[in-house]
N, C-alpha and C. Protein backbone atom coordinates (compact mmCIF):
# COMPACT_ATOMS: atom_id res chain seq x y z
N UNK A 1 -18.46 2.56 -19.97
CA UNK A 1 -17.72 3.07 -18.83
C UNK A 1 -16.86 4.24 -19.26
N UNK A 2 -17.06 5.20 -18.28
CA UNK A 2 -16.05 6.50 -18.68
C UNK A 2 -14.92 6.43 -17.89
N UNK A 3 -13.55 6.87 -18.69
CA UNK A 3 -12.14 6.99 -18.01
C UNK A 3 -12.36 7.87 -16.84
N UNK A 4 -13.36 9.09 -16.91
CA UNK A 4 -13.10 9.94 -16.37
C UNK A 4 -13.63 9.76 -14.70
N UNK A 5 -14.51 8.31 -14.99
CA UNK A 5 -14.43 7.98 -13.64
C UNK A 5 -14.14 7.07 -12.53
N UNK A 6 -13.02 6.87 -13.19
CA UNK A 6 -11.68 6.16 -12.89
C UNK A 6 -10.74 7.32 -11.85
N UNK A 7 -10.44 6.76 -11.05
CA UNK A 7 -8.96 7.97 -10.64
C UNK A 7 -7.77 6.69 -11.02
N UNK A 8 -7.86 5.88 -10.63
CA UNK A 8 -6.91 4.76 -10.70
C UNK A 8 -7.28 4.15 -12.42
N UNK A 9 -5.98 5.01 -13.32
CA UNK A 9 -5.62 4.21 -14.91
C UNK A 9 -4.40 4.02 -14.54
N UNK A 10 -4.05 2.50 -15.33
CA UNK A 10 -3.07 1.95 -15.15
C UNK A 10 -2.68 1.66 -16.39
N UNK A 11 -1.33 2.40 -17.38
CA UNK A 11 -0.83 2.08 -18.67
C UNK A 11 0.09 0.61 -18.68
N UNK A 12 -0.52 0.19 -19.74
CA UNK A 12 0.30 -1.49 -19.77
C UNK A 12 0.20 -1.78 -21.28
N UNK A 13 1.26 -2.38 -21.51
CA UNK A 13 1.87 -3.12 -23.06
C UNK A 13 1.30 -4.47 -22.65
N UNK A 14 0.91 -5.13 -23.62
CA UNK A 14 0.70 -6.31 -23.92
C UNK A 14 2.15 -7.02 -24.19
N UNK A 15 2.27 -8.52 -23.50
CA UNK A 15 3.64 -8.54 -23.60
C UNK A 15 3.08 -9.97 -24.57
N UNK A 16 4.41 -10.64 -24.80
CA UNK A 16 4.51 -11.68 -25.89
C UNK A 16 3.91 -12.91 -25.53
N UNK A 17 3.82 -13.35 -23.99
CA UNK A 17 3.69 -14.35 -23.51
C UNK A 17 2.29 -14.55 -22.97
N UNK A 18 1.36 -12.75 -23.17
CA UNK A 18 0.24 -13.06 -22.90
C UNK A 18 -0.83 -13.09 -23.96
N UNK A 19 -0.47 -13.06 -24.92
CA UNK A 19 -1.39 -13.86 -26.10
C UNK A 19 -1.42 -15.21 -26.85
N UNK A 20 -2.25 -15.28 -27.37
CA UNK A 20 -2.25 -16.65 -27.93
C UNK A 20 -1.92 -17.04 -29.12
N UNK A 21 -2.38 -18.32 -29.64
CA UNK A 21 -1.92 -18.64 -31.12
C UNK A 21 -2.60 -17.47 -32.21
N UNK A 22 -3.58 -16.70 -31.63
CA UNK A 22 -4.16 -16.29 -32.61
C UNK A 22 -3.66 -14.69 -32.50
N UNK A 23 -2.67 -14.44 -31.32
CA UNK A 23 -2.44 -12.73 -31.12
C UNK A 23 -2.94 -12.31 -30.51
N UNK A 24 -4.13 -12.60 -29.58
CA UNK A 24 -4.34 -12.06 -29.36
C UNK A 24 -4.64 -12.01 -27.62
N UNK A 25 -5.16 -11.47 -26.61
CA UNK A 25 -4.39 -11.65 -25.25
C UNK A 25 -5.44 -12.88 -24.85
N UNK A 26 -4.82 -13.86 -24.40
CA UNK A 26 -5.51 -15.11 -23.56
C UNK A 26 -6.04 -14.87 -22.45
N UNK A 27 -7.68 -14.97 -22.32
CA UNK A 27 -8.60 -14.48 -21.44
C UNK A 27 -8.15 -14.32 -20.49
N UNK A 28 -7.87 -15.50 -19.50
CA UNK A 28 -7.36 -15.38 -17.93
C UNK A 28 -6.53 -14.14 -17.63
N UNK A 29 -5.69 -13.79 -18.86
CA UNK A 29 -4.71 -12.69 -18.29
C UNK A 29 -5.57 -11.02 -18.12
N UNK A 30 -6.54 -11.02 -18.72
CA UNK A 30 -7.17 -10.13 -18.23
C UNK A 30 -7.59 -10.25 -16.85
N UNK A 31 -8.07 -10.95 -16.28
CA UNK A 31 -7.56 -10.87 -14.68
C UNK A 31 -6.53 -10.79 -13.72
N UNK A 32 -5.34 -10.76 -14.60
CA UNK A 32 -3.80 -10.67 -14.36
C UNK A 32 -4.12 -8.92 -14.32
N UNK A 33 -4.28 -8.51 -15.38
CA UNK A 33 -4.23 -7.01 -15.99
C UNK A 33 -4.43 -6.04 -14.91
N UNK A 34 -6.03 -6.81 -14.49
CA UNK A 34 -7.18 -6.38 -13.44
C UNK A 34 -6.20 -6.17 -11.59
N UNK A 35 -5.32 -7.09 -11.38
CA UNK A 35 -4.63 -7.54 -9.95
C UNK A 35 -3.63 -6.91 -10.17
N UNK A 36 -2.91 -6.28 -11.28
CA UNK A 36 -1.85 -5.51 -11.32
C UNK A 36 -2.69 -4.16 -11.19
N UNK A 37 -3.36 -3.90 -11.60
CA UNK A 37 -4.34 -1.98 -11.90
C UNK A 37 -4.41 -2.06 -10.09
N UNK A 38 -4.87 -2.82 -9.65
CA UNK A 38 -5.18 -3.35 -7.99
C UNK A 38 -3.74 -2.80 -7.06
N UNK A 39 -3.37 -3.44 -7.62
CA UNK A 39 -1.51 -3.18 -6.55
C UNK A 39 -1.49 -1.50 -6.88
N UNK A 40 -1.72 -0.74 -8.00
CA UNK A 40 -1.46 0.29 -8.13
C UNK A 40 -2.60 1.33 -7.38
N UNK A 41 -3.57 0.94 -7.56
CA UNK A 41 -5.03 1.63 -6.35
C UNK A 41 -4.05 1.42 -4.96
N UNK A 42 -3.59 0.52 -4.31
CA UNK A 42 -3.41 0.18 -3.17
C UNK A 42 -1.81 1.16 -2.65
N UNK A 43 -1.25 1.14 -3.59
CA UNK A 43 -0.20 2.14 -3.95
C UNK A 43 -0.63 3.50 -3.35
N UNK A 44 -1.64 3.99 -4.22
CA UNK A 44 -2.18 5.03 -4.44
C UNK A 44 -2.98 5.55 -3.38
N UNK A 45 -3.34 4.71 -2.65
CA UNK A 45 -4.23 4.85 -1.24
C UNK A 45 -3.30 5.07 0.18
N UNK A 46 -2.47 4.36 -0.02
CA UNK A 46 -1.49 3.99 1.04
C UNK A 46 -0.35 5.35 1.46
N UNK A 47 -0.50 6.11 0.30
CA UNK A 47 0.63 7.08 0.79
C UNK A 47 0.91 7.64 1.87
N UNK A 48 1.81 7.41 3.13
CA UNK A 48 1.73 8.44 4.61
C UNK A 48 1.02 6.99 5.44
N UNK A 49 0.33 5.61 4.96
CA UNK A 49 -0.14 4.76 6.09
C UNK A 49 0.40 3.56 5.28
N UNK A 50 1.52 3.44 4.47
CA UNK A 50 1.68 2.29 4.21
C UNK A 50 1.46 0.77 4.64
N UNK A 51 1.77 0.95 6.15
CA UNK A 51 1.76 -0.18 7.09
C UNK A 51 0.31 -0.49 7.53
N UNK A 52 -0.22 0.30 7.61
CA UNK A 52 -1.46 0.02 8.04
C UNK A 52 -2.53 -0.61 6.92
N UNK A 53 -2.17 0.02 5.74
CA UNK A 53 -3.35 -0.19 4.43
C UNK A 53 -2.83 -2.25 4.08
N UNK A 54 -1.58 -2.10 4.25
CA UNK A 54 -1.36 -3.24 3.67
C UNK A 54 -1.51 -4.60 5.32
N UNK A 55 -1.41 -3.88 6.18
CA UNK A 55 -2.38 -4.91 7.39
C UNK A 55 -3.40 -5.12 7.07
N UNK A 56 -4.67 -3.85 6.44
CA UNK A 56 -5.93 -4.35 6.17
C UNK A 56 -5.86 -5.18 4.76
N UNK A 57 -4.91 -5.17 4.07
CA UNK A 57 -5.31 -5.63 2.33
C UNK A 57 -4.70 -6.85 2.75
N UNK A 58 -4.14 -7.48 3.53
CA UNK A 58 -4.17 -9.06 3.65
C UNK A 58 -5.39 -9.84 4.46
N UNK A 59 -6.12 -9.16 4.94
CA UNK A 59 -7.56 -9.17 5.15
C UNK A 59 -8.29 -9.47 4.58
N UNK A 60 -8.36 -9.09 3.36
CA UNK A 60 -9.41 -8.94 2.54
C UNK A 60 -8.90 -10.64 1.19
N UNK A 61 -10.53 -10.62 1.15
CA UNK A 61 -10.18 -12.07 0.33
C UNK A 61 -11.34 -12.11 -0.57
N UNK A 62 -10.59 -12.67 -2.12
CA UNK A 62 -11.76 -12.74 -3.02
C UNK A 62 -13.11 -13.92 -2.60
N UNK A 63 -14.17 -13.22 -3.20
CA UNK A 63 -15.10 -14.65 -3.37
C UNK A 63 -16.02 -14.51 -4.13
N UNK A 64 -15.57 -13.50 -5.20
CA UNK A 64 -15.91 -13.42 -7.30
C UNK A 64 -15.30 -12.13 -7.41
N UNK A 65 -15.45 -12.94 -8.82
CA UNK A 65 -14.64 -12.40 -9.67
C UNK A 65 -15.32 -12.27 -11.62
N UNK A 66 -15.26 -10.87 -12.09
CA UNK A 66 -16.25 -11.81 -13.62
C UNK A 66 -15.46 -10.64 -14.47
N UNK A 67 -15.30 -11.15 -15.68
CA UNK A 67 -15.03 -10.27 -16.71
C UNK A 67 -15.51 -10.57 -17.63
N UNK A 68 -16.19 -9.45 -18.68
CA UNK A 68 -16.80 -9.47 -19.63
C UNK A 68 -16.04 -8.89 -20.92
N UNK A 69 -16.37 -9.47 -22.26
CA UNK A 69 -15.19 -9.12 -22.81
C UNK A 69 -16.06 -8.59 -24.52
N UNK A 70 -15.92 -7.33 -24.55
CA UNK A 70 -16.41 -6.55 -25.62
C UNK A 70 -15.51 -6.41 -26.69
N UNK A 71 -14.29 -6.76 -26.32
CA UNK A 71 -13.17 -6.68 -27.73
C UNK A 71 -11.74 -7.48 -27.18
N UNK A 72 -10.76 -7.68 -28.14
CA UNK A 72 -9.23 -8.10 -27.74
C UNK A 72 -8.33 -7.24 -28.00
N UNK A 73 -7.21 -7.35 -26.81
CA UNK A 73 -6.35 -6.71 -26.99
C UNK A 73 -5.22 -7.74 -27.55
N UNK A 74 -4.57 -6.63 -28.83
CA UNK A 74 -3.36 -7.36 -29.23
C UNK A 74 -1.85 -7.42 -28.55
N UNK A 75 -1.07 -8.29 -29.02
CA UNK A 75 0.54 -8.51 -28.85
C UNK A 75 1.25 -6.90 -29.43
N UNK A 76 1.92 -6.05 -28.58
CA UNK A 76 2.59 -5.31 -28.26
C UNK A 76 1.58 -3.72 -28.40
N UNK A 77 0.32 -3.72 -28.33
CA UNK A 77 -0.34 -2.84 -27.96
C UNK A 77 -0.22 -1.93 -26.52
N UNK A 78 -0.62 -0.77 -26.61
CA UNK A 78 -0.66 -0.24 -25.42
C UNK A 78 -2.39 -0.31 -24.31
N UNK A 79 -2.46 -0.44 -23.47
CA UNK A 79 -3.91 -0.41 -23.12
C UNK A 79 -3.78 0.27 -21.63
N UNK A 80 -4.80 0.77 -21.39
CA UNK A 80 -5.30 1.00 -20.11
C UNK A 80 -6.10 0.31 -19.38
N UNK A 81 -5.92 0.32 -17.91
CA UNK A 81 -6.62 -0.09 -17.08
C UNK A 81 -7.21 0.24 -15.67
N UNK A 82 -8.39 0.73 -15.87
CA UNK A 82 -9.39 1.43 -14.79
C UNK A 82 -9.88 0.37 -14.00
N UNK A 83 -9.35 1.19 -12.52
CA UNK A 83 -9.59 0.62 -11.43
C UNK A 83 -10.63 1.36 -9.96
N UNK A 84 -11.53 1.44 -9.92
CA UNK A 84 -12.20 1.86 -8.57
C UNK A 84 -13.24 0.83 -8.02
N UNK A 85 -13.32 1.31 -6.71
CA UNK A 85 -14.13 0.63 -5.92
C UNK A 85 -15.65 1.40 -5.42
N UNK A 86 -16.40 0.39 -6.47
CA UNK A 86 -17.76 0.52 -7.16
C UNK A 86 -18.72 0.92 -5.78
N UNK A 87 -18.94 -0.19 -5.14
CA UNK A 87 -19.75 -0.04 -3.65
C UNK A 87 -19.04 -1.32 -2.46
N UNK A 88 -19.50 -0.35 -1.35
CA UNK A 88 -19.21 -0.87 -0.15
C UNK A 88 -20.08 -1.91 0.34
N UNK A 89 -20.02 -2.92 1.26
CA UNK A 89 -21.44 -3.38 1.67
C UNK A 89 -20.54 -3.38 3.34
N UNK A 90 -21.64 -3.87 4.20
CA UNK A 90 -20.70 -3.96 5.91
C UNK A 90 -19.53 -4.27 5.45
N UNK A 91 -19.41 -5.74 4.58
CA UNK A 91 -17.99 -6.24 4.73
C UNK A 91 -17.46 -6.46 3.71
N UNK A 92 -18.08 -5.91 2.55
CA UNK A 92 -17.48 -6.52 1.60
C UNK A 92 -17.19 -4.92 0.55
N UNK A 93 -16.34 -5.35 -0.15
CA UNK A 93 -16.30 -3.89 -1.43
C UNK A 93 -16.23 -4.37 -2.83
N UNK A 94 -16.78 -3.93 -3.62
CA UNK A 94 -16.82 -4.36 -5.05
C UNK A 94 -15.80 -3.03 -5.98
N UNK A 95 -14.62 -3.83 -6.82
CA UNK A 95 -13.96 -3.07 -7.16
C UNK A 95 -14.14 -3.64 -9.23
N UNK A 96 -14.33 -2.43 -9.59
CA UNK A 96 -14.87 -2.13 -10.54
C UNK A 96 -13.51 -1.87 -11.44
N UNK A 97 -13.27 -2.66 -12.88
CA UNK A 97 -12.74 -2.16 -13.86
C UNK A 97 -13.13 -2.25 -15.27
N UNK A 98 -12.28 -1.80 -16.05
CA UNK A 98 -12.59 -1.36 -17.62
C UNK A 98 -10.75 -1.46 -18.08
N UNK A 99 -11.05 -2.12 -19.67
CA UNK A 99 -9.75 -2.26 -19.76
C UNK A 99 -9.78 -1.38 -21.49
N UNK A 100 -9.30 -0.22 -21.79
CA UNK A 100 -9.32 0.53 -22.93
C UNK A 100 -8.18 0.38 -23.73
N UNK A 101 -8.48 0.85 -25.08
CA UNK A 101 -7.00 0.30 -26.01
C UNK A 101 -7.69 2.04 -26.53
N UNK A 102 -6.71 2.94 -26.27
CA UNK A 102 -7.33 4.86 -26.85
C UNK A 102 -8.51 4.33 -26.18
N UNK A 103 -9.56 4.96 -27.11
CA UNK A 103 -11.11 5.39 -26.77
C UNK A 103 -11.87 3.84 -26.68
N UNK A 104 -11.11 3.02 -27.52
CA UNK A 104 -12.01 1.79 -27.49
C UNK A 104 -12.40 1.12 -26.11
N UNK A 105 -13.22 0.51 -25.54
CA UNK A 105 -13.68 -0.12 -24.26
C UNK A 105 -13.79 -1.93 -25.11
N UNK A 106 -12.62 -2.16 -24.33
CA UNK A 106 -12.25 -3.42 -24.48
C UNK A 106 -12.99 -5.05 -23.43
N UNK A 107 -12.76 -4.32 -22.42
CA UNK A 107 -13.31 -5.30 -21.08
C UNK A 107 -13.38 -4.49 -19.75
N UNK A 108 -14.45 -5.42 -19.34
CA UNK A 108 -15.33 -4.81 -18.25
C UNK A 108 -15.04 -5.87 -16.87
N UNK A 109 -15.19 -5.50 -15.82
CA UNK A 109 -15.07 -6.68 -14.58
C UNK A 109 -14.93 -6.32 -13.41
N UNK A 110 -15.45 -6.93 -12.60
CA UNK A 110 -15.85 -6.85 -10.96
C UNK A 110 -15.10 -7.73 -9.96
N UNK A 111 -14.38 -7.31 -9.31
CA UNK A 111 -14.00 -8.33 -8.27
C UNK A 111 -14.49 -7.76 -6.60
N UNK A 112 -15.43 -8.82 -5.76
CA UNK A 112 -15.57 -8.86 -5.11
C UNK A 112 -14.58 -9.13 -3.63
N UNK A 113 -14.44 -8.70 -2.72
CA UNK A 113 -13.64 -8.49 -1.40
C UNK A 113 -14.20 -8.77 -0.21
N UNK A 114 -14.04 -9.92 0.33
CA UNK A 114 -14.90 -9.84 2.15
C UNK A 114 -13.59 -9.25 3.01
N UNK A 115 -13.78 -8.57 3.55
CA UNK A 115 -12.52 -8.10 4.70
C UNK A 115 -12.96 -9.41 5.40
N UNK A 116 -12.23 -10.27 6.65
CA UNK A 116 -12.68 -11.01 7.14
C UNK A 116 -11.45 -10.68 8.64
N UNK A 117 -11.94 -11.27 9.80
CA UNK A 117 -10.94 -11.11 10.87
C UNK A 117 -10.32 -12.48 11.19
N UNK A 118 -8.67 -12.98 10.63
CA UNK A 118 -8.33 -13.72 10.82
C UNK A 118 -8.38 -14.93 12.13
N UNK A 119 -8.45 -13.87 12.95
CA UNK A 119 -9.29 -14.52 14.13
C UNK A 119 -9.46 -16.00 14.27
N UNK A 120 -10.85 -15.21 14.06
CA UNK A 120 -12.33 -15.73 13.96
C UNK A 120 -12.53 -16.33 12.90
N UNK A 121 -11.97 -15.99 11.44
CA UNK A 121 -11.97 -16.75 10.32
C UNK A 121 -13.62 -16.89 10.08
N UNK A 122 -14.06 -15.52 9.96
CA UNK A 122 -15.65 -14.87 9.37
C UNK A 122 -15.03 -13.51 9.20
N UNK A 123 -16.73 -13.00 8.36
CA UNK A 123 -16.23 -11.65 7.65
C UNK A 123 -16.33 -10.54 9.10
N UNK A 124 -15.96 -9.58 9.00
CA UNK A 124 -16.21 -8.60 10.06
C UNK A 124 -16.18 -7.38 8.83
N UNK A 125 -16.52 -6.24 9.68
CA UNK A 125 -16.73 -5.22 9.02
C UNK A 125 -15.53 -4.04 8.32
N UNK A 126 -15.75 -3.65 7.05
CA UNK A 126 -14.65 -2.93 6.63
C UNK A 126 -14.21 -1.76 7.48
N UNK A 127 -13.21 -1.74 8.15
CA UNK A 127 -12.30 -0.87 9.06
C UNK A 127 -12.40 0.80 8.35
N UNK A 128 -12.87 1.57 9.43
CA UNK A 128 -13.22 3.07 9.05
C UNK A 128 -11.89 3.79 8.12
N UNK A 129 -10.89 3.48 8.65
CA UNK A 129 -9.34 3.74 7.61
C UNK A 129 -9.24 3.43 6.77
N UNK A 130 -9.84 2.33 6.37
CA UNK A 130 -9.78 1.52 4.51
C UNK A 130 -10.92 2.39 4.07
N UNK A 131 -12.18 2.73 4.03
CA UNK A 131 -12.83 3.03 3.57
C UNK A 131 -13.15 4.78 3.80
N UNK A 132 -12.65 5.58 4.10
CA UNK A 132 -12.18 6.66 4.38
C UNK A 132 -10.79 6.83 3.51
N UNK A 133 -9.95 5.95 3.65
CA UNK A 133 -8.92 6.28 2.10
C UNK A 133 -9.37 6.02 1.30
N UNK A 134 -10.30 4.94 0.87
CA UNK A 134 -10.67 4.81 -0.80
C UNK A 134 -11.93 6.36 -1.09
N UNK A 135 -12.57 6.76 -0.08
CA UNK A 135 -13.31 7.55 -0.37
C UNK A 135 -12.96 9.00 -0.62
N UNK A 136 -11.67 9.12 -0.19
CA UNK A 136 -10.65 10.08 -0.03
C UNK A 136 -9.78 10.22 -1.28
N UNK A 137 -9.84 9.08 -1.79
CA UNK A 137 -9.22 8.57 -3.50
C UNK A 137 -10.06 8.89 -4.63
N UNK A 138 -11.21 8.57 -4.83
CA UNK A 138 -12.30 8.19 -5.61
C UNK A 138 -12.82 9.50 -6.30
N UNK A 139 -12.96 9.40 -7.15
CA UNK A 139 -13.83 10.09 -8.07
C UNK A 139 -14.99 10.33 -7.95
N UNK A 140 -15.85 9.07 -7.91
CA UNK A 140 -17.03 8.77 -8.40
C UNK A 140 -17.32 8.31 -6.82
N UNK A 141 -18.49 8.51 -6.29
CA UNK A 141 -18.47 7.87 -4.75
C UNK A 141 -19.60 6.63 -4.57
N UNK A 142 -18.64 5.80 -4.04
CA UNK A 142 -19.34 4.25 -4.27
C UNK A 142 -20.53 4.20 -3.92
N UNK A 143 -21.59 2.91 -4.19
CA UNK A 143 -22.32 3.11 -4.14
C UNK A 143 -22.87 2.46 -2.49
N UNK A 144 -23.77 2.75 -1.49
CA UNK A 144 -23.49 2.75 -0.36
C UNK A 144 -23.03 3.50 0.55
N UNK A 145 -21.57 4.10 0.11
CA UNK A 145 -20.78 4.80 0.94
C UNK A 145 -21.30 5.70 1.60
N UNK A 146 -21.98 6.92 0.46
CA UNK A 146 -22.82 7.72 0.62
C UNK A 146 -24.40 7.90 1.75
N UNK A 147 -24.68 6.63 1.22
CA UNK A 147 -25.94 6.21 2.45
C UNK A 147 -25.36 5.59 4.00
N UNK A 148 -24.65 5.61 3.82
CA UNK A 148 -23.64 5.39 5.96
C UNK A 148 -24.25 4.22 5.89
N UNK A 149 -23.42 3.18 5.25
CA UNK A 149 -23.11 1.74 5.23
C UNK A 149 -22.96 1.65 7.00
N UNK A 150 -23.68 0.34 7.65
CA UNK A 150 -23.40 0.12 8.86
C UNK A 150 -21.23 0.08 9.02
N UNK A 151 -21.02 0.48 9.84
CA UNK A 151 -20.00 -0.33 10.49
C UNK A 151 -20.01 -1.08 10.99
C-alpha cells in the first residue's frame, strides 16, 4: 500500500498501555488505531456540514471488520495511519487502512459500513452528500464510485 494514496494519515505514538508483555502493541488495539484514523477522515470531510455528516455517520454500522498484520509496532514509537474509503456498494462503503512505522508497512485492514435507515431498521442507500464528500476528499477514487453506483 502507498501513503500517497491515502489523503487521510493519521500520526500516533504508541502509548504504554497498548502493548504487551512482550512490547509490543496488543492486536485488538490496532483496531483502536484504525477508529481513531476514522474520527479524523470524518473530521476532515465534515468541514462547512458538520451537522449533517455526523447525522449520516450515526447511520452507518459495522458488519466486518479484518486486519492483517505484516509487522509490530513498538512501546513509544511513532506510526502512521492511512485511512480511505476503498469502494462504495448501494449501501455499504469499505474503508481501507495501512498502519506504517517511516517506510515500513506494518498492518493492513478493512472495515465494512451498511448506512441503514433507523426507521425501518434495514440498509437503505448511501445519501448523495456522504458520498460526494468522501469523493471530494479522496485521492484515489473508490472503487464503484466511478461506475455510478445505483442510488
Amino acid at each position: 500500500m502507498k501513503k500517497e494514496d491515502f489523503a487521510c494519515i493519521h500520526p500516533m505514538r504508541v502509548r504504554w498501555a497498548e502493548v504487551d508483555m512482550q512490547g509490543v502493541v496488543f492486536n485488538a488495539h490496532y483496531l483502536m488505531y484504525f477508529d481513531t484514523a476514522i474520527a479524523e477522515y470524518w473530521r476532515a470531510i465534515s468541514v462547512g456540514r458538520e451537522k449533517e455528516i455526523a447525522d449520516l455517520y450515526m447511520r452507518l454500522y459495522v458488519v466486518k471488520a479484518t486486519v492483517e498484520y505484516h509487522g509490530s509496532a513498538h512501546y513509544d514509537e511513532m506510526i502512521e495511519v492511512g485511512c480511505r474509503v476503498a469502494r462504495f456498494g448501494r449501501s455499504s462503503m469499505t474503508f481501507q487502512f495501512a498502519i506504517w512505522r517511516g517506510a515500513e508497512h506494518l498492518i493492513s485492514g478493512e472495515i465494512v459500513y451498511v448506512h441503514a435507515a433507523p426507521e425501518e431498521k434495514k440498509s437503505a442507500p448511501i445519501p448523495d452528500m456522504l458520498r460526494d464528500a468522501v469523493l471530494g476528499y479522496e485521492r484515489t477514487v473508490p472503487d464503484a464510485a466511478a461506475a455510478g453506483v445505483p442510488r
